[in-house]
Protein backbone atom coordinates (compact mmCIF):
# COMPACT_ATOMS: atom_id res chain seq x y z
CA UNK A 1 38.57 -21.16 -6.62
CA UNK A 2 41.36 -23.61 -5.76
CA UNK A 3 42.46 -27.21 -6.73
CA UNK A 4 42.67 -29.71 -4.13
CA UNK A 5 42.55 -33.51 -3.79
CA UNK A 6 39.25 -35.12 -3.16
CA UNK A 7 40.15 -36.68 0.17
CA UNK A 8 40.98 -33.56 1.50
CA UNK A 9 37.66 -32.14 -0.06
CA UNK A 10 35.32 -32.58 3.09
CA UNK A 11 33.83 -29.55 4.18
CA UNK A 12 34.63 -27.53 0.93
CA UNK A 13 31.88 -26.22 -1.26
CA UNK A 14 32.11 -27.63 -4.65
CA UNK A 15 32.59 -25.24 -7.80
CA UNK A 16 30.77 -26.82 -10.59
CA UNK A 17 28.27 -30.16 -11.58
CA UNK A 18 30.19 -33.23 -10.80
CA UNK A 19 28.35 -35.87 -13.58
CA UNK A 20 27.72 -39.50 -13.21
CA UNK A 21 26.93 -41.70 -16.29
CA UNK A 22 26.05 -44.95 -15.97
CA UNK A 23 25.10 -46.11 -19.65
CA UNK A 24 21.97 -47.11 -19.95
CA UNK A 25 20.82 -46.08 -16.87
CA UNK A 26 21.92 -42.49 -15.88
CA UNK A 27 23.37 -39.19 -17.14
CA UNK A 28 22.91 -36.52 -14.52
CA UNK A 29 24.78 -34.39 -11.90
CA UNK A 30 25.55 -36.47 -8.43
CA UNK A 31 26.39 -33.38 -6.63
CA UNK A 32 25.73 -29.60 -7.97
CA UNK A 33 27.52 -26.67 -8.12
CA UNK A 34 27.65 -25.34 -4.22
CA UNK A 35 27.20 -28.89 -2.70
CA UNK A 36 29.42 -28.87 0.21
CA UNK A 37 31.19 -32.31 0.45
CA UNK A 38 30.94 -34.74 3.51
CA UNK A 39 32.72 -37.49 4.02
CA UNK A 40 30.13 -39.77 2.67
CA UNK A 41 30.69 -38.28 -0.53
CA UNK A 42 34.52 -39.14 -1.09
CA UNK A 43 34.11 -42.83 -2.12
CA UNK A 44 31.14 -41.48 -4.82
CA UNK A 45 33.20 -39.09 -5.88
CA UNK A 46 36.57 -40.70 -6.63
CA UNK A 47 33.91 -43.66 -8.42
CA UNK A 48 33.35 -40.96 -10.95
CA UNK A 49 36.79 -40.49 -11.40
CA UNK A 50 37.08 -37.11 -9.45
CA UNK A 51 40.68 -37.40 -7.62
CA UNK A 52 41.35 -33.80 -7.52
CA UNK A 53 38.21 -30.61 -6.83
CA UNK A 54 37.65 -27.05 -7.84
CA UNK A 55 36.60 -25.96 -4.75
CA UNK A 56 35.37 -22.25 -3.30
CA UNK A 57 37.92 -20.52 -1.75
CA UNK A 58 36.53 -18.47 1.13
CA UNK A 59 37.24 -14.87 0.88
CA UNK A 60 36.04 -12.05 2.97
CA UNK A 61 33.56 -9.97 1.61
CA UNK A 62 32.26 -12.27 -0.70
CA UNK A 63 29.09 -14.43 0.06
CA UNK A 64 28.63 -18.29 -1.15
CA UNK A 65 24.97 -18.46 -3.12
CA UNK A 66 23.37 -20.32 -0.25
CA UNK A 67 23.97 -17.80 1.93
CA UNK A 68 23.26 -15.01 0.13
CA UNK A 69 19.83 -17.28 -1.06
CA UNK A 70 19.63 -17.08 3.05
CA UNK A 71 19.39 -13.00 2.80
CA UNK A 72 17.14 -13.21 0.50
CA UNK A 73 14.65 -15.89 2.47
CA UNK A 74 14.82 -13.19 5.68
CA UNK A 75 13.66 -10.06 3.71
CA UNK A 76 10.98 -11.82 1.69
CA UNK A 77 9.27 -14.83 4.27
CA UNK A 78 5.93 -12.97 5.92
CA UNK A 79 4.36 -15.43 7.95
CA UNK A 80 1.87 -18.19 7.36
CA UNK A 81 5.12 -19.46 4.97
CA UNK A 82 7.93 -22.36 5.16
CA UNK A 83 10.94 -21.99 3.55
CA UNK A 84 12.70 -24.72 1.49
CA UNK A 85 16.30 -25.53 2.97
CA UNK A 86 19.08 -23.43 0.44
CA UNK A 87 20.43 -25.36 -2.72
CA UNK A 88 22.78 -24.37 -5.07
CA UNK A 89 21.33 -20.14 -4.38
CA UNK A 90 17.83 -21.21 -4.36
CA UNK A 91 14.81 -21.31 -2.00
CA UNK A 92 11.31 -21.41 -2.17
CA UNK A 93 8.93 -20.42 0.02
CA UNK A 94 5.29 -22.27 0.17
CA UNK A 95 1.99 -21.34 2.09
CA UNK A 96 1.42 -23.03 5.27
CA UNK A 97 -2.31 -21.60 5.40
CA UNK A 98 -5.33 -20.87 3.02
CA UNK A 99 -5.44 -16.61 2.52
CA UNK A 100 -4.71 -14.20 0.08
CA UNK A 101 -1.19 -13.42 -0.94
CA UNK A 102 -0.02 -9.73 -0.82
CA UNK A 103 3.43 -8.66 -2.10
CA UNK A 104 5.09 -5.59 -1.70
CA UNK A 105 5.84 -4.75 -5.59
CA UNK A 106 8.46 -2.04 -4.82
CA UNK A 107 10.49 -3.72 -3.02
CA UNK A 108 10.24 -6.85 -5.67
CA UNK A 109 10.99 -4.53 -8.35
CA UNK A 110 13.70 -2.95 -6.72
CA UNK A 111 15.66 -6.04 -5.86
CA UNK A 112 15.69 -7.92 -9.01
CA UNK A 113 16.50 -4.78 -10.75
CA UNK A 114 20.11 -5.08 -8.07
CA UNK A 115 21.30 -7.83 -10.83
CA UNK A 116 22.90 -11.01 -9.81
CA UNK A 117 19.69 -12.50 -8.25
CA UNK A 118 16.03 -13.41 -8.80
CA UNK A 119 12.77 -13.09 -7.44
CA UNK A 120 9.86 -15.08 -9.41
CA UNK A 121 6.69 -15.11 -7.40
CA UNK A 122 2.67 -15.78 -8.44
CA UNK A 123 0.27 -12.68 -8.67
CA UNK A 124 -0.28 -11.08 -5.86
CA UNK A 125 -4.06 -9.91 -4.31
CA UNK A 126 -5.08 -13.35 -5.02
CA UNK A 127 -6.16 -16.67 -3.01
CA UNK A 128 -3.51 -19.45 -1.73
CA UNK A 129 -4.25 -22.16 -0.56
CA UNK A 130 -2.12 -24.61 2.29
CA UNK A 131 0.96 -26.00 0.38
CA UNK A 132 0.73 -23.61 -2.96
CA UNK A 133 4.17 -22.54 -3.84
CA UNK A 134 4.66 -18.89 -3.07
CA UNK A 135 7.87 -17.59 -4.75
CA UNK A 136 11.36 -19.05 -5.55
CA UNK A 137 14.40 -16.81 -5.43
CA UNK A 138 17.88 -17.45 -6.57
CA UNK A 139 21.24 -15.62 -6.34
CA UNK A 140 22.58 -16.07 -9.88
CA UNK A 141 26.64 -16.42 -9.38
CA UNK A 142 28.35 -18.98 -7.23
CA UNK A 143 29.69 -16.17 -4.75
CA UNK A 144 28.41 -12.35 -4.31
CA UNK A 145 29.47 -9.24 -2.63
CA UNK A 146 28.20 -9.14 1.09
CA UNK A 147 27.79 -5.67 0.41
CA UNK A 148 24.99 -5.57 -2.29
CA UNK A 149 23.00 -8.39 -0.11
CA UNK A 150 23.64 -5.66 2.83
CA UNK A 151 22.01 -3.22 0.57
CA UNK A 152 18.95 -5.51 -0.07
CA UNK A 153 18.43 -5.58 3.86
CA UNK A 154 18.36 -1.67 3.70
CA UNK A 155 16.21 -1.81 0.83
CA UNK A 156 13.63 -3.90 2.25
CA UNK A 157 13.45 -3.19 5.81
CA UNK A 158 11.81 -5.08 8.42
CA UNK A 159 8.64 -5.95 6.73
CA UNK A 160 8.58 -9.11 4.06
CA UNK A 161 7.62 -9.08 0.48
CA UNK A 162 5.22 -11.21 0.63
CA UNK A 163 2.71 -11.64 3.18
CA UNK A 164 -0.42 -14.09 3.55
CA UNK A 165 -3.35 -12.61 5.29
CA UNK A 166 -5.40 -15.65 6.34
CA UNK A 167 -9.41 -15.57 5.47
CA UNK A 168 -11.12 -14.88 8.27
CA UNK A 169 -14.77 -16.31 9.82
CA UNK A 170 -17.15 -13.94 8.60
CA UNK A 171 -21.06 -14.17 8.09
CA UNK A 172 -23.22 -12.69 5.09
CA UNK A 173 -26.88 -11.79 4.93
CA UNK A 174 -27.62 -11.52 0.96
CA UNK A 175 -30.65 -9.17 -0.12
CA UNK A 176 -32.07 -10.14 -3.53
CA UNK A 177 -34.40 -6.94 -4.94
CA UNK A 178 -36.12 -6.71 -8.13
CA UNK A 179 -40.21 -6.38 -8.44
CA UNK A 180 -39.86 -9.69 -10.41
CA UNK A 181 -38.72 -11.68 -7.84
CA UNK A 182 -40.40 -9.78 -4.88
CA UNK A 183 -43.76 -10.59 -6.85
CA UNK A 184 -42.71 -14.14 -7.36
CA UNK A 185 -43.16 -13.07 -11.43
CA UNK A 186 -39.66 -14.94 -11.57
CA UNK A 187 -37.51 -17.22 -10.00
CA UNK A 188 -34.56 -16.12 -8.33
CA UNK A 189 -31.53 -17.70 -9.90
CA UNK A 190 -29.18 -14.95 -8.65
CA UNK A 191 -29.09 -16.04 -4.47
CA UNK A 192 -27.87 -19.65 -5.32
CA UNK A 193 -24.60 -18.57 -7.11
CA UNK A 194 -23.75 -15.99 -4.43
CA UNK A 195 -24.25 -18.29 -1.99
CA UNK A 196 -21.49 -20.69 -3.78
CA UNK A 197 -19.60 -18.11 -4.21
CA UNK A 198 -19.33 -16.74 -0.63
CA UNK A 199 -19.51 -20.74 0.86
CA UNK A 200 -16.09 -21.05 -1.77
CA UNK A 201 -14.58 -18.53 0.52
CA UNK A 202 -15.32 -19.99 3.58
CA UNK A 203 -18.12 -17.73 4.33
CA UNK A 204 -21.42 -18.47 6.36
CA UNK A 205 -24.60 -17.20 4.81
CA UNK A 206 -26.68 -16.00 7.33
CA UNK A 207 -29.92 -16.41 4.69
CA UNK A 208 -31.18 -14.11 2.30
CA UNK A 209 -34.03 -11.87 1.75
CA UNK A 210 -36.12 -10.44 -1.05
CA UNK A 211 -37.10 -6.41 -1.36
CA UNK A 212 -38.87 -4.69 -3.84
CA UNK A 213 -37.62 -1.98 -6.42
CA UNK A 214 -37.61 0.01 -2.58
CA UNK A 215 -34.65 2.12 -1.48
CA UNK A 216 -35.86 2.11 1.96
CA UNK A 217 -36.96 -1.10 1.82
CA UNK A 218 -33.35 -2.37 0.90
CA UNK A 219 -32.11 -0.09 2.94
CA UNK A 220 -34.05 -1.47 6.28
CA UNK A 221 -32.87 -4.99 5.20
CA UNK A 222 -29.33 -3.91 5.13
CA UNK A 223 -29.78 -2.58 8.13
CA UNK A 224 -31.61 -5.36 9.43
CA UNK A 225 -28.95 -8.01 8.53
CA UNK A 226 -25.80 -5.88 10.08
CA UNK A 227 -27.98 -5.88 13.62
CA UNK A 228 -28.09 -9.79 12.95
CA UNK A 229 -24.69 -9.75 13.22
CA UNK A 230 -23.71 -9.75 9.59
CA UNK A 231 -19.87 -9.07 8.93
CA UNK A 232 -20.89 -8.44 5.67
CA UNK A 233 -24.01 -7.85 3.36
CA UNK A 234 -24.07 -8.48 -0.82
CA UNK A 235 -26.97 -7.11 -2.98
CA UNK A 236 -28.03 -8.44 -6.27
CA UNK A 237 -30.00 -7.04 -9.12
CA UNK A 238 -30.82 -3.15 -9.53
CA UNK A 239 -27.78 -1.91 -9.95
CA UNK A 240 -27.93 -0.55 -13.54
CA UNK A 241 -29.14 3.11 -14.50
CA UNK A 242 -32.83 1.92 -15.40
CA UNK A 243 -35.40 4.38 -13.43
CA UNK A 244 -37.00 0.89 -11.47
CA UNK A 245 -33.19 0.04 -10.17
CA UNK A 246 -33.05 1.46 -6.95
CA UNK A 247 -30.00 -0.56 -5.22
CA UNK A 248 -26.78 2.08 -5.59
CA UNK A 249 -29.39 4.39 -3.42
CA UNK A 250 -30.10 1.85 -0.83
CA UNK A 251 -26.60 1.24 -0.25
CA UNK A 252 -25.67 4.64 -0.10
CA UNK A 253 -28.29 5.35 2.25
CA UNK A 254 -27.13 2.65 4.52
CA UNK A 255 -23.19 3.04 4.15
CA UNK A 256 -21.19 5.71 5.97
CA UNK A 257 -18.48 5.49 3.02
CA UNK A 258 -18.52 4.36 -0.66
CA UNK A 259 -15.54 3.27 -2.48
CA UNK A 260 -16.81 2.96 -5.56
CA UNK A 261 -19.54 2.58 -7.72
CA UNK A 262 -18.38 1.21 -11.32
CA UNK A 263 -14.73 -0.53 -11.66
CA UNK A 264 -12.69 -1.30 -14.78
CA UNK A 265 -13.36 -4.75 -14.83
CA UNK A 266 -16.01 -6.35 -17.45
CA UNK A 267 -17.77 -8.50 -16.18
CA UNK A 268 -18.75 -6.43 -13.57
CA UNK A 269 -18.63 -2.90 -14.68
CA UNK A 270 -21.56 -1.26 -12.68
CA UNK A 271 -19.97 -3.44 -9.25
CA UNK A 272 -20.60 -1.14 -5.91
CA UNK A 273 -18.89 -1.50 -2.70
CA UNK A 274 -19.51 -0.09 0.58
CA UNK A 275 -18.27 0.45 4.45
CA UNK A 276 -20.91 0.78 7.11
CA UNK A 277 -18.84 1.30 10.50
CA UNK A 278 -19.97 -0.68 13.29
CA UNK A 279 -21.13 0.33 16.64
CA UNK A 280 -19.87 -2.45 18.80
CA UNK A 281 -16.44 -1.39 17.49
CA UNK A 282 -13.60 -1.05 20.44
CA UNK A 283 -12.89 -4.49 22.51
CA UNK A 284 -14.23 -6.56 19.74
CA UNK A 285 -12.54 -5.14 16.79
CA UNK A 286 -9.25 -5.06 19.26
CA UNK A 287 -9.96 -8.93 20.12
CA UNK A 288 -10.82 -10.96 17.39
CA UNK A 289 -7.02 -10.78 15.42
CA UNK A 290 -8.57 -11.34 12.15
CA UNK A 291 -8.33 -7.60 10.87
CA UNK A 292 -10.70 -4.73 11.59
CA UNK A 293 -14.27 -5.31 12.22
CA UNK A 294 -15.40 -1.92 12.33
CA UNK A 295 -15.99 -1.56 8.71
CA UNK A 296 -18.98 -3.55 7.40
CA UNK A 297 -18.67 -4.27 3.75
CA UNK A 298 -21.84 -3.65 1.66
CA UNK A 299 -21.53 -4.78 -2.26
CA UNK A 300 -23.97 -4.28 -4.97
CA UNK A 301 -23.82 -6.91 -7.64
CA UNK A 302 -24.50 -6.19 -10.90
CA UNK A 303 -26.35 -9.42 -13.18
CA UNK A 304 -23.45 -10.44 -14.71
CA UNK A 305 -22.57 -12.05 -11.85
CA UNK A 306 -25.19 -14.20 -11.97
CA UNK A 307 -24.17 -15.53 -15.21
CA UNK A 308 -20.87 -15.15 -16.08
CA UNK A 309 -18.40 -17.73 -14.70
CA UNK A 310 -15.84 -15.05 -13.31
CA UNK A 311 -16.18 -11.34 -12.05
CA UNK A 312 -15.38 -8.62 -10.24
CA UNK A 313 -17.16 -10.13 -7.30
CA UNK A 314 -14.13 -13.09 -7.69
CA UNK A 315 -11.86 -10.09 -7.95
CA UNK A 316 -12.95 -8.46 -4.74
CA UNK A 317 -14.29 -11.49 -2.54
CA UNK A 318 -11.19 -13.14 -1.17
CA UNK A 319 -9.59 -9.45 0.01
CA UNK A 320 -12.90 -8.58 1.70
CA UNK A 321 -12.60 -11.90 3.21
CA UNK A 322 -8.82 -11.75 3.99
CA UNK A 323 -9.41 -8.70 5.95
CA UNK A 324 -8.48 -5.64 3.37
CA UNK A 325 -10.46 -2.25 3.15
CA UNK A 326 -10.52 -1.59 0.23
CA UNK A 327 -9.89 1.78 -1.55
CA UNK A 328 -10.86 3.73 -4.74
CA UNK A 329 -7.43 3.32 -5.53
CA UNK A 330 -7.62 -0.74 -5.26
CA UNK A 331 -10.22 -0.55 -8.15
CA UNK A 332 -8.82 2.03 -10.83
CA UNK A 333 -5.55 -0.22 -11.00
CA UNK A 334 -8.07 -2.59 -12.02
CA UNK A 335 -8.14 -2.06 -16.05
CA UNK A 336 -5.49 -3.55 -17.23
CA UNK A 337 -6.23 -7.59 -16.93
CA UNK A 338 -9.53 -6.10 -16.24
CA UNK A 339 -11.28 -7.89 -19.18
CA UNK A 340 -12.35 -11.43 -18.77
CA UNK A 341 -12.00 -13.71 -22.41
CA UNK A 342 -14.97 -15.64 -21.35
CA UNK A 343 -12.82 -18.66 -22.30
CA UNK A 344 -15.25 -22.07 -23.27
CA UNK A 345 -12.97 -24.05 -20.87
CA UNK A 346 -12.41 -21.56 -17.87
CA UNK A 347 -9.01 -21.76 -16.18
CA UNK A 348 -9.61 -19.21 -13.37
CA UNK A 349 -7.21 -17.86 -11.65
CA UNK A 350 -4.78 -19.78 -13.89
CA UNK A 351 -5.59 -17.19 -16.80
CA UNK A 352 -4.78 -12.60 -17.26
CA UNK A 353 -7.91 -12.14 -15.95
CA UNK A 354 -7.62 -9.41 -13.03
CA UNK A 355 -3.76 -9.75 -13.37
């Protein structure tokens, strides 16, 4: 840091707040700490009664916070994002497309536990949407060693923090089963809210069908709606352990892999999911740049979902959509957060629930 006088300030990046107060009207900074001055700035300046400026002295090996902010942008921007421009150490980073945000939580960890600089994001494995603010990331003191943001570059490699996998254009057949509803005994109230649900993720439903208490019967329907074309295929109702719910067989009957049946997550606890592979794999999976369509996802809802605001299925949904195959592993981490509070006024996702 150096004195020097304010006409001789242009180009120099300033030390500390420089404060205007007008009374009555203002009381605020006119230029922060690590503006760099131009020669606009002089006559503002010297109003304030700023002849002389602490000013950064350049030295080598030492960073100024906007450009170490800059390391920090390259090592965390995935695509899909724009960056802000770099003031006083900070950027933020913002979603240029709807998709689900996915964050690389060692390397997060790993650099704000380096000291001297910040990383604050939003949860990751959930939905953004064109515009939502992704993460903001400061460098704490004016200047830093070159070498520790060196050492972040190791530490983080080529691939970003954060990453936004945009949804993709799928299509879902839904297969309603129950005896009740195949024998028109009831009415079936659970079809309408999956279909929300799936049209709130941008997903075309194909139609939907109605089977008996019938393993093969649900399992020829499953069948039925992946040779439709179906990228994916949801199941409601028989999913519990009652001798008459027969929807865990069909699925496994029809699926070449289950993940799961049963998550950590209330609502939603007896929640199945799925992979059939598909045949016309190859050119098509290679073509379409939207992720893998090999894997055919096949879910069994349980009847919460019908009546509970939020569930696993809102858990689950988007990544299915964004692309992700999921693993046992996805699920188990699911406890903690796991338990919705059924609030009277739900603020979903803006709440713990599945964080």
């Amino acid at each position: 840091m150096k004195l020097i006088r304010t006409e001789d300030a242009v180009g120099s990046v300033l030390c500390h707040d420089i404060t205007q107060i007008i009374p009555g009207v203002v009381k605020d900074a006119v230029f922060r700490k690590g503006h760099v001055v131009t020669e606009e700035d002089i006559p503002i300046l010297l109003s304030v009664g700023k002849e002389h400026l602490y000013v950064w002295e350049k030295q080598e090996g030492m960073l100024h916070e906007n450009d170490a902010a800059e390391v920090l942008r390259q090592v965390c921007q995935g695509g899909h994002m724009k960056a802000s421009k770099a003031k006083e150490g900070k950027i933020e980073l913002t979603a240029e497309e709807d998709g689900l945000l996915k964050i690389d939580r060692e390397k997060l960890n790993a650099v704000n536990a380096m000291g001297q600089m910040v990383l604050a994001s939003r949860h990751g494995d959930f939905p953004v949407k064109k515009g939502d603010k992704i993460v903001g990331m400061r460098v704490v003191p004016l200047v830093i060693e070159e070498e520790k943001m060196n050492r972040v570059k190791e530490i983080c490699g080529d691939a970003p923090i954060f990453q936004i996998l945009p949804f993709r254009k799928m299509k879902a057949g839904i297969i309603a089963t129950g005896s009740e509803v195949y024998r028109s005994r009831i009415e079936d109230k659970f079809t309408p809210v999956v279909k929300g649900k799936l049209e709130e993720c941008g997903v075309e439903v194909m139609g939907h069908v109605v089977c008996d208490d019938d393993a093969e019967m649900t399992t020829a329907a499953i069948n039925d709606w992946i040779d439709k074309g179906a990228d994916m295929v949801v199941c409601t109702g028989g999913m519990s352990v009652d001798p008459d719910d027969r929807t865990p067989l069909a699925i496994r009957n029809a699926s070449d892999e289950v993940v799961t049946y049963g998550a950590p997550v209330l609502p939603g606890a007896m929640f199945m999911l799925a992979y059939k592979k598909r045949e016309d794999s190859g050119a098509d999976a290679q073509n379409t740049g939207a992720g893998s369509r090999q894997d055919i996802p096949v879910m069994g809802l349980p009847g919460c979902v019908m009546y509970s605001k939020r569930t696993i299925f809102d858990l689950v949904l988007p990544r299915i959509v964004a692309g992700e195959h999921l693993s046992a592993e996805d699920f188990s981490v699911l406890g903690e957060g796991g338990l919705c509070l059924n609030c009277e006024v739900c603020t979903y996702p803006n709440c713990g629930f599945g964080k």
